[in-house]
Protein backbone atom coordinates (compact mmCIF):
# COMPACT_ATOMS: atom_id res chain seq x y z
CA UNK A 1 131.88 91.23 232.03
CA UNK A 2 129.80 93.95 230.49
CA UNK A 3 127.83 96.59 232.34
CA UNK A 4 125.79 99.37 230.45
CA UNK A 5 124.64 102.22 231.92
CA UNK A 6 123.47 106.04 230.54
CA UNK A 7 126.78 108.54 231.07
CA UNK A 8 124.68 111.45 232.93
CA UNK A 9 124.66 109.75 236.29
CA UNK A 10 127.66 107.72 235.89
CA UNK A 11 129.38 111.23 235.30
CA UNK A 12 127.57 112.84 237.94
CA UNK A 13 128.30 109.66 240.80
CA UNK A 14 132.19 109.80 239.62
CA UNK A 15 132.48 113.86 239.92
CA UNK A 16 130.77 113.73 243.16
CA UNK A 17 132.58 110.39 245.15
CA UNK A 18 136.23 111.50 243.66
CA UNK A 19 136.94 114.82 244.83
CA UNK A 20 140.04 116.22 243.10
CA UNK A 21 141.50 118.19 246.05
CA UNK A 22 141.37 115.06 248.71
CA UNK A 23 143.57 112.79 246.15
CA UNK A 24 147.49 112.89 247.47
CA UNK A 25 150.26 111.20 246.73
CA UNK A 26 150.98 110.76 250.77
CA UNK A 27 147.71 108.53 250.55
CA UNK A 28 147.67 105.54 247.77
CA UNK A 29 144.14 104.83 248.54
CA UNK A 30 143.08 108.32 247.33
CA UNK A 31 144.08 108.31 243.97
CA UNK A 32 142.20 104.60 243.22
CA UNK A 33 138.72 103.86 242.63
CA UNK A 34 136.95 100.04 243.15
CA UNK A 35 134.01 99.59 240.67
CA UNK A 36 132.22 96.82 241.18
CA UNK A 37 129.62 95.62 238.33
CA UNK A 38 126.53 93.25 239.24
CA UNK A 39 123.22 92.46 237.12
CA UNK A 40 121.76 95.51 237.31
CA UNK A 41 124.12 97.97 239.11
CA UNK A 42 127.86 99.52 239.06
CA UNK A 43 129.12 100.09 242.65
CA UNK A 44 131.59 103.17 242.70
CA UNK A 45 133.86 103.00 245.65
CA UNK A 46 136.40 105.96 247.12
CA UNK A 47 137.92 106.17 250.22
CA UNK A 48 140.60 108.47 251.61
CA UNK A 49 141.86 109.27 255.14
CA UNK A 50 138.86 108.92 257.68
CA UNK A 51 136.42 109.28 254.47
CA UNK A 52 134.46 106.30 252.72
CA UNK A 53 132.74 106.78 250.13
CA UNK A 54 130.06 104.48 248.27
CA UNK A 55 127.56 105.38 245.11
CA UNK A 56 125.14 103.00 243.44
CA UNK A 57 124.37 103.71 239.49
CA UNK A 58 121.72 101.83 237.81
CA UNK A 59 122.27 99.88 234.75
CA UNK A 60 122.99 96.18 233.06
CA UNK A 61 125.43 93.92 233.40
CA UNK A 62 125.77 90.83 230.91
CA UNK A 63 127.78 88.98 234.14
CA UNK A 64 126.89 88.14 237.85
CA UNK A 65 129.93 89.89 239.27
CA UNK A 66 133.35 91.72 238.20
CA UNK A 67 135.35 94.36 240.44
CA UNK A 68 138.56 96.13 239.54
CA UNK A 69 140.96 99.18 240.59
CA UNK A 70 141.38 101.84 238.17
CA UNK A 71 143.05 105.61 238.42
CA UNK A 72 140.46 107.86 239.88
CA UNK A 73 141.20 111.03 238.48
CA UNK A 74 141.90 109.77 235.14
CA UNK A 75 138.47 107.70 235.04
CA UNK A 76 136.98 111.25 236.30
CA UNK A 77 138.82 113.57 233.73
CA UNK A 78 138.33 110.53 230.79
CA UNK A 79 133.95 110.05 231.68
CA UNK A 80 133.67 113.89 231.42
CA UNK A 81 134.88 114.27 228.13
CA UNK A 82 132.26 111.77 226.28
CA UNK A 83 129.19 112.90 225.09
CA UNK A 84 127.60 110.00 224.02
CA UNK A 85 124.42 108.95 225.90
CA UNK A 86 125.29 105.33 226.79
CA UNK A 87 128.85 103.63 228.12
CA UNK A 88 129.81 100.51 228.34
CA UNK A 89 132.54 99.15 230.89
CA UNK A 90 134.08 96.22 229.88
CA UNK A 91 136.30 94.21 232.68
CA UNK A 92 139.12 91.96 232.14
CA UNK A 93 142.19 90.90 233.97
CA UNK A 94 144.39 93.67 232.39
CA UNK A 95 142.02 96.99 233.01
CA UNK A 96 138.94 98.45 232.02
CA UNK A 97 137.80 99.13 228.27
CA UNK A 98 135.20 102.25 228.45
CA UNK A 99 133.11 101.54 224.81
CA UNK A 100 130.80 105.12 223.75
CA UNK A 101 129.62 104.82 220.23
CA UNK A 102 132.25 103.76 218.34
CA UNK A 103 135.21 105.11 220.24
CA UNK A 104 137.06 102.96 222.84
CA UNK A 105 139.35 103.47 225.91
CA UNK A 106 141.37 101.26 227.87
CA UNK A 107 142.46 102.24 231.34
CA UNK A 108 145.06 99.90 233.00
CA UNK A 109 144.55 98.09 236.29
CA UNK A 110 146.06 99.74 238.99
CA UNK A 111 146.06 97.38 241.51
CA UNK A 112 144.89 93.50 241.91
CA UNK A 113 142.16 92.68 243.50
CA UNK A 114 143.43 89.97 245.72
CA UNK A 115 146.32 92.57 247.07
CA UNK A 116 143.72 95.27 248.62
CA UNK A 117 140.07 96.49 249.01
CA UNK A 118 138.75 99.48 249.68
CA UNK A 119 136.45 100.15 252.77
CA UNK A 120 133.07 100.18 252.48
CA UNK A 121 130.53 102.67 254.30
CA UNK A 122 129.41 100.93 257.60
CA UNK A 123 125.94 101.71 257.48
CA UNK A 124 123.15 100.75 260.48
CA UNK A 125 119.58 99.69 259.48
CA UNK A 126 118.77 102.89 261.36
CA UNK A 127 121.18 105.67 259.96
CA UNK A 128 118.18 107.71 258.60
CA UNK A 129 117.58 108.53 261.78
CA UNK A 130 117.38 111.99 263.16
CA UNK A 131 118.95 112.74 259.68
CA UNK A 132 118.95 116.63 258.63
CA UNK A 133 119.99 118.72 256.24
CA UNK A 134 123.44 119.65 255.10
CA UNK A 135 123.91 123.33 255.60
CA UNK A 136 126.66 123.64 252.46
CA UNK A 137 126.82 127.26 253.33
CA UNK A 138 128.98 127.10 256.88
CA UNK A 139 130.93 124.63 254.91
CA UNK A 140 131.63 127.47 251.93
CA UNK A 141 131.96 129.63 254.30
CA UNK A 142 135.10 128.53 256.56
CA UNK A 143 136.40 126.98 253.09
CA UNK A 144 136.73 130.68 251.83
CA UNK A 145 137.38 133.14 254.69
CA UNK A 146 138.94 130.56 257.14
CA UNK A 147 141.35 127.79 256.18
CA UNK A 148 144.18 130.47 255.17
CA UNK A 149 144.92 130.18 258.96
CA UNK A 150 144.81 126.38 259.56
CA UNK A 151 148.37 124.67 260.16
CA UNK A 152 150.30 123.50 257.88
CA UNK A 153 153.46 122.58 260.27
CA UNK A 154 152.67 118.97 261.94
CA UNK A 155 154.39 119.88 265.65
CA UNK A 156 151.08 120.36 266.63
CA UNK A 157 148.51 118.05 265.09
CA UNK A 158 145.27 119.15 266.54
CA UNK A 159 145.70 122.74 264.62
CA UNK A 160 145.82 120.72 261.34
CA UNK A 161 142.35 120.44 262.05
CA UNK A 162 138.87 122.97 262.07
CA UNK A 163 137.17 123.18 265.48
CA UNK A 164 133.91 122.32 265.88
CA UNK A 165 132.11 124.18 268.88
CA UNK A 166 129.33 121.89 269.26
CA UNK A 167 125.58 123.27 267.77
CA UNK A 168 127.21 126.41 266.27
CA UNK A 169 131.25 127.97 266.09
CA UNK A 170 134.33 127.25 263.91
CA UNK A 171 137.34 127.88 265.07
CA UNK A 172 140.69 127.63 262.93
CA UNK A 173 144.18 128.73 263.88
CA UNK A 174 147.29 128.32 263.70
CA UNK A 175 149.21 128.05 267.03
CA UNK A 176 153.14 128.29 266.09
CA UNK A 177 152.08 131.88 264.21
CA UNK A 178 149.88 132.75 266.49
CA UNK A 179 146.52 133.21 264.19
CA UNK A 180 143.13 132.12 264.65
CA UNK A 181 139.80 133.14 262.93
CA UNK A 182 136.29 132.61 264.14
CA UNK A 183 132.56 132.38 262.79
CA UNK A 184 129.66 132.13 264.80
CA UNK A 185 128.54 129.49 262.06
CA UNK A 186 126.00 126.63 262.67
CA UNK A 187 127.33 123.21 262.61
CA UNK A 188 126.20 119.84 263.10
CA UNK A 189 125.83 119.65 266.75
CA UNK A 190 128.74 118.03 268.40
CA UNK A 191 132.27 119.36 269.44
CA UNK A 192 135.14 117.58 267.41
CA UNK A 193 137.61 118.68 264.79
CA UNK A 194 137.23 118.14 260.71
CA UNK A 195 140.36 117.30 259.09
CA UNK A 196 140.76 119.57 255.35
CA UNK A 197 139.71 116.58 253.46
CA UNK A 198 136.35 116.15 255.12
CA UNK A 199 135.69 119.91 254.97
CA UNK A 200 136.29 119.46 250.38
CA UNK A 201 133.79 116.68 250.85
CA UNK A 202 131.19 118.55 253.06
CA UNK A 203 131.56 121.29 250.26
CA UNK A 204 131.01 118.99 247.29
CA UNK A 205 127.61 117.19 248.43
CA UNK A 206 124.71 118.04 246.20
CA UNK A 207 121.95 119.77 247.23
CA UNK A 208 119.11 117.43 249.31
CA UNK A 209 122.06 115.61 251.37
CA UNK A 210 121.19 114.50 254.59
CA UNK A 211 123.10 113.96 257.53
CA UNK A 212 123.17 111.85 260.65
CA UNK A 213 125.59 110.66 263.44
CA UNK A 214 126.59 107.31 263.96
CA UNK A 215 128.85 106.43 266.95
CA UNK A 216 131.93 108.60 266.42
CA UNK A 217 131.03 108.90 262.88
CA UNK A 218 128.83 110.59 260.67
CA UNK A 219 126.58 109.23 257.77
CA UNK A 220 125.85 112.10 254.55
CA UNK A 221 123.48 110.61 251.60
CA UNK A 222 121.20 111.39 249.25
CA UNK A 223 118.95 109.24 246.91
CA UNK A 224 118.26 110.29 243.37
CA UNK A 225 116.83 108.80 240.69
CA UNK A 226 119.94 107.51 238.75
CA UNK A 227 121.81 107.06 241.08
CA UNK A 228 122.29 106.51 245.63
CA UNK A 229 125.22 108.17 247.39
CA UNK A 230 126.16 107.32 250.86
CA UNK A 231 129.77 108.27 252.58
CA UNK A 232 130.88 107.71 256.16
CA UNK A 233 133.18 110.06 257.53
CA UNK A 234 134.97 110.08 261.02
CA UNK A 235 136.10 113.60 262.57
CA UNK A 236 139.21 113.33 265.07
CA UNK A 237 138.34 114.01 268.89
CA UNK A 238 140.01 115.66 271.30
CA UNK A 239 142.04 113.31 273.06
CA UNK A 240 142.28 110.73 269.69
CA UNK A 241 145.81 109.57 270.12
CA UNK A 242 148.73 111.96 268.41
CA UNK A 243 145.53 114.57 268.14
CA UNK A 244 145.86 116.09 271.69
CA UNK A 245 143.57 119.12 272.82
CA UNK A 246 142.39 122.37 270.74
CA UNK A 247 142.38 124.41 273.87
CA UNK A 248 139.60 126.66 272.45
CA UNK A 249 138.34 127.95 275.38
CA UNK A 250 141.69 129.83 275.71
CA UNK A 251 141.47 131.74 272.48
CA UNK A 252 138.19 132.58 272.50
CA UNK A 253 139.06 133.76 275.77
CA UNK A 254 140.79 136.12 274.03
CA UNK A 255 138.64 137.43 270.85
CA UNK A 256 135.86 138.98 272.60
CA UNK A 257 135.02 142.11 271.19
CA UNK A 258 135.82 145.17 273.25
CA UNK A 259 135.31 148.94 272.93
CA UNK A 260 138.76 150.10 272.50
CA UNK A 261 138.72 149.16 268.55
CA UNK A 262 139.15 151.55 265.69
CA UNK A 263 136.94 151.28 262.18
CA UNK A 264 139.13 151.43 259.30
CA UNK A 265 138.97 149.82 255.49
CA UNK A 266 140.71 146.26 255.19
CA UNK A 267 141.14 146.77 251.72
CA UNK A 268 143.60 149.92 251.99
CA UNK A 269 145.43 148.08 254.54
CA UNK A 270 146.26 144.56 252.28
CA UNK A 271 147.06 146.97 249.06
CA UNK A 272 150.34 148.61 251.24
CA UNK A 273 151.25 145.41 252.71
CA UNK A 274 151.11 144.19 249.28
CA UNK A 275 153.45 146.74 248.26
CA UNK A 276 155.26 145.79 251.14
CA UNK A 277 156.20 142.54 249.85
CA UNK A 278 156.50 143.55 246.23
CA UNK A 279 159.49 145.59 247.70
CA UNK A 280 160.72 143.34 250.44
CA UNK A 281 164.19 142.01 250.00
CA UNK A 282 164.26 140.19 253.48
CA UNK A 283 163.97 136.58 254.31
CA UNK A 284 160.88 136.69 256.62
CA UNK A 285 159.28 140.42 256.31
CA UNK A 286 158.34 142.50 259.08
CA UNK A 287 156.18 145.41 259.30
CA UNK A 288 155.39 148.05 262.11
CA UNK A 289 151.80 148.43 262.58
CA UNK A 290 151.18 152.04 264.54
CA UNK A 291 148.12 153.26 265.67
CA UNK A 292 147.75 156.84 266.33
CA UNK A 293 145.03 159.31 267.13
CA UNK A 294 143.53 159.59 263.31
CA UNK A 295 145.61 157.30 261.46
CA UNK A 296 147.11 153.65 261.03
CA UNK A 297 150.32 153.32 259.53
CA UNK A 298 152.47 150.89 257.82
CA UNK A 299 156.47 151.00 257.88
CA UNK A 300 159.45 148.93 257.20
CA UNK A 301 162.88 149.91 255.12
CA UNK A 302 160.43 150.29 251.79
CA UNK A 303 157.58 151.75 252.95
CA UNK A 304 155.41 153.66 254.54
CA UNK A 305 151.90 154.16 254.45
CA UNK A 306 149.67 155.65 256.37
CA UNK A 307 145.48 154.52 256.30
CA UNK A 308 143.03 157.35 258.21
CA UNK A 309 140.44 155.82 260.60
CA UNK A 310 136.92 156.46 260.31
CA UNK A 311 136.99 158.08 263.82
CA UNK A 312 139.15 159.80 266.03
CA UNK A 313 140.49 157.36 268.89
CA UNK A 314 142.77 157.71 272.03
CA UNK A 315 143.97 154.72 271.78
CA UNK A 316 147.66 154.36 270.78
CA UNK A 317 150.54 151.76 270.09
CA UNK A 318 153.14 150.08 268.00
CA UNK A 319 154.08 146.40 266.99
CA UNK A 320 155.26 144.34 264.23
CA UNK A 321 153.78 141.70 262.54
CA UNK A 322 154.93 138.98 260.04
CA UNK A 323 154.20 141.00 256.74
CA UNK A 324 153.06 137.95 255.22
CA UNK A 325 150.35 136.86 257.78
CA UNK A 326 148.92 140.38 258.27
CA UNK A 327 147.82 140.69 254.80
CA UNK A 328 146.30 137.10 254.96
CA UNK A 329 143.75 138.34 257.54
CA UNK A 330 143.51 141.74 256.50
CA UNK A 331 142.90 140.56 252.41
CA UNK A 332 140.47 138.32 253.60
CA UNK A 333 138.28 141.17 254.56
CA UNK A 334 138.06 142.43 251.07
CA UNK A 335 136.80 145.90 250.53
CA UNK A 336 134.93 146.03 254.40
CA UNK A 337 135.55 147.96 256.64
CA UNK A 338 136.49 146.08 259.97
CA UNK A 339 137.41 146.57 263.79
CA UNK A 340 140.49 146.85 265.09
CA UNK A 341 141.25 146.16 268.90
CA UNK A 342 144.80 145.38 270.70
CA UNK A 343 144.87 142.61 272.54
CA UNK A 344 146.74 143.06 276.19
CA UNK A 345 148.58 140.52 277.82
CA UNK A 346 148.87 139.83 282.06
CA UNK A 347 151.76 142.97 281.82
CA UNK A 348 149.39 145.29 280.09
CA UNK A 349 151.39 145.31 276.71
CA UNK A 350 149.74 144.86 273.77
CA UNK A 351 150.77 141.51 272.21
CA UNK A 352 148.54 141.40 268.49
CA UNK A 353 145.24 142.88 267.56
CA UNK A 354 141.69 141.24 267.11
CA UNK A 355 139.89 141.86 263.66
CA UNK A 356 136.24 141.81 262.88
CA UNK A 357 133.59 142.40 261.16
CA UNK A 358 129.42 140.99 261.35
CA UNK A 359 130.45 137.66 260.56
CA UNK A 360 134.13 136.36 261.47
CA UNK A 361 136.64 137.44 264.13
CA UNK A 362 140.95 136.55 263.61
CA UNK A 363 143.34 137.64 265.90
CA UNK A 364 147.23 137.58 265.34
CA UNK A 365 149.73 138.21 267.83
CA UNK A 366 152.46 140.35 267.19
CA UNK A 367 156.71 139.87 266.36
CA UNK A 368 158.49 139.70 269.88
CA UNK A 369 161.53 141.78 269.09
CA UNK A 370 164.66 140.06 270.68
């Protein structure tokens, strides 16, 4: 079978539905893509963990029906190289032969048909319902000043995740290093927990998408002219089994904003701990972080710095941090200049500061010393 359709939208349906950053090699059904030709349409398919994914481009087909598995991010990275205005997919049992003007590409089958199939969208008569917009900026947002602190380290799962406070709050941490950020950010209006994969896809939706929730999952599409977009995704829930529970009430228990804090420039503070770890020579780096009366300073065997406040305080202590994780909150302040508080545990020592600004709070807790 042939199928003919204009490249624009078939390059535009492909870059949106296969999003580079969610294909793994931990997840075979990433890295394939089902396209399915009919009369008069080519049905794009993508689906990777708890994400399915399902775009509609106009066009002709000389057949009634062909389907076939090819490499996603080499059909991608291929399609957005031609410039001709037309393409023509051509289907056989071996692969698919892309024809655009007189050039011709062959992509091999990855997979047969009769071995697997990729999920479709499960989509109610009804799922325009209640649908609103996508609000791309929140998404940015915790994308850029956030996910430095999600866990990596799979002892505990639910951290893996962003937290979803309901109408409005993210919340992302990490709990074996003791970091978490937050941003009074609106969301979608329930409490559950995005996994990084949905968060790249929430990012990558062009502008008109609507959204709408569906059981436990939610529906995001948009109609254009050239082409229709729909994808289902599913967040985890507190509770899902292996998940277990975010415990958010605890930490942001603990980042309320107080009036002990000192105002001093972030970006002062990330270019010595920099120079910290330009120097360093040990395995994991440590610096002590002392507050004083007019000053802030930074020490370990290679340096030491000292930043001035913008104010006098009477405030006073000294901890360590893991050099490395300090200048991940502190650089993602970039040139502002941010609050500083200790936070004091049930014996009155100070265990790790809180850090803000207008718009996001992190907190770290300090090195025990043995």
């Amino acid at each position: 079978m042939i199928f003919t359709t204009n490249t624009k939208p078939l390059n535009d349906a492909l870059a949106l539905g296969i999003i580079n950053a969610n294909i793994t090699n931990l997840d075979k059904r990433s890295g394939i893509v089902q396209l399915t030709a009919t009369t008069d349409k080519l049905r794009i398919n993508v689906e990777t963990s708890r994400i399915r994914t399902q775009i509609e481009v106009l066009g002709s087909g000389d057949g009634d029906y062909s389907t076939i598995f090819v490499s996603s991010s080499t059909l991608k990275q291929l399609m957005s190289t031609i410039t001709a205005p037309t393409v023509s997919l051509e289907f056989s049992e071996s692969g698919l032969s892309i024809m655009a003007g007189k050039s011709k590409f062959n992509l091999p089958k990855m997979i047969d048909i009769s071995e697997m199939s990729l999920n479709a969208p499960e989509i109610p008569e009804n799922y325009m319902d209640n649908a609103v917009d996508v609000d791309k900026s929140t998404w940015k947002y915790v994308k850029e000043n956030q996910m430095y602190a999600v866990a990596t380290s799979f002892s505990h799962p639910v951290y893996c995740n962003v937290f979803l406070g309901g109408e409005s709050g993210v919340l992302v941490g990490d709990y074996d290093n003791s970091i978490f950020t937050y941003a009074n950010l609106p969301t979608f209006g329930d409490q559950c927990l995005l996994s990084p994969t949905i968060l790249n896809l929430l990012i990558s939706l062009p502008d008109g998408s609507k959204i709408s929730k569906v059981g436990n999952s939610y529906i995001v599409f948009v109609t254009l002219d050239s082409y229709s977009y729909v994808t289902q995704f599913t967040p985890f829930y507190e509770g899902d089994e292996g998940i277990g529970t975010y415990h958010s009430e605890i930490f942001l228990g603990l980042m309320v904003h107080g009036e002990n804090s000192v105002a001093v420039n972030a970006s002062e503070i990330t270019k010595y701990l920099s120079q910290a770890e330009m120097l360093n020579t040990e395995t994991i780096p440590v610096i002590e972080f002392t507050l004083s009366d007019s000053a802030i300073s930074l020490r370990d065997r290679n340096v030491n710095c000292v930043v001035s406040l913008a104010a006098q305080t009477t405030t006073s202590y000294s901890i360590k941090f893991k050099t490395s994780f300090l200048k991940k909150l502190m650089s993602n302040y970039g040139d502002k200049i941010v609050n500083v508080q200790p936070l004091v545990d049930a014996e009155n020592e100070v265990s790790g500061i809180l850090v803000w600004d207008d718009k996001l709070t992190s907190m770290l807790a300090c090195v025990v010393s043995a």
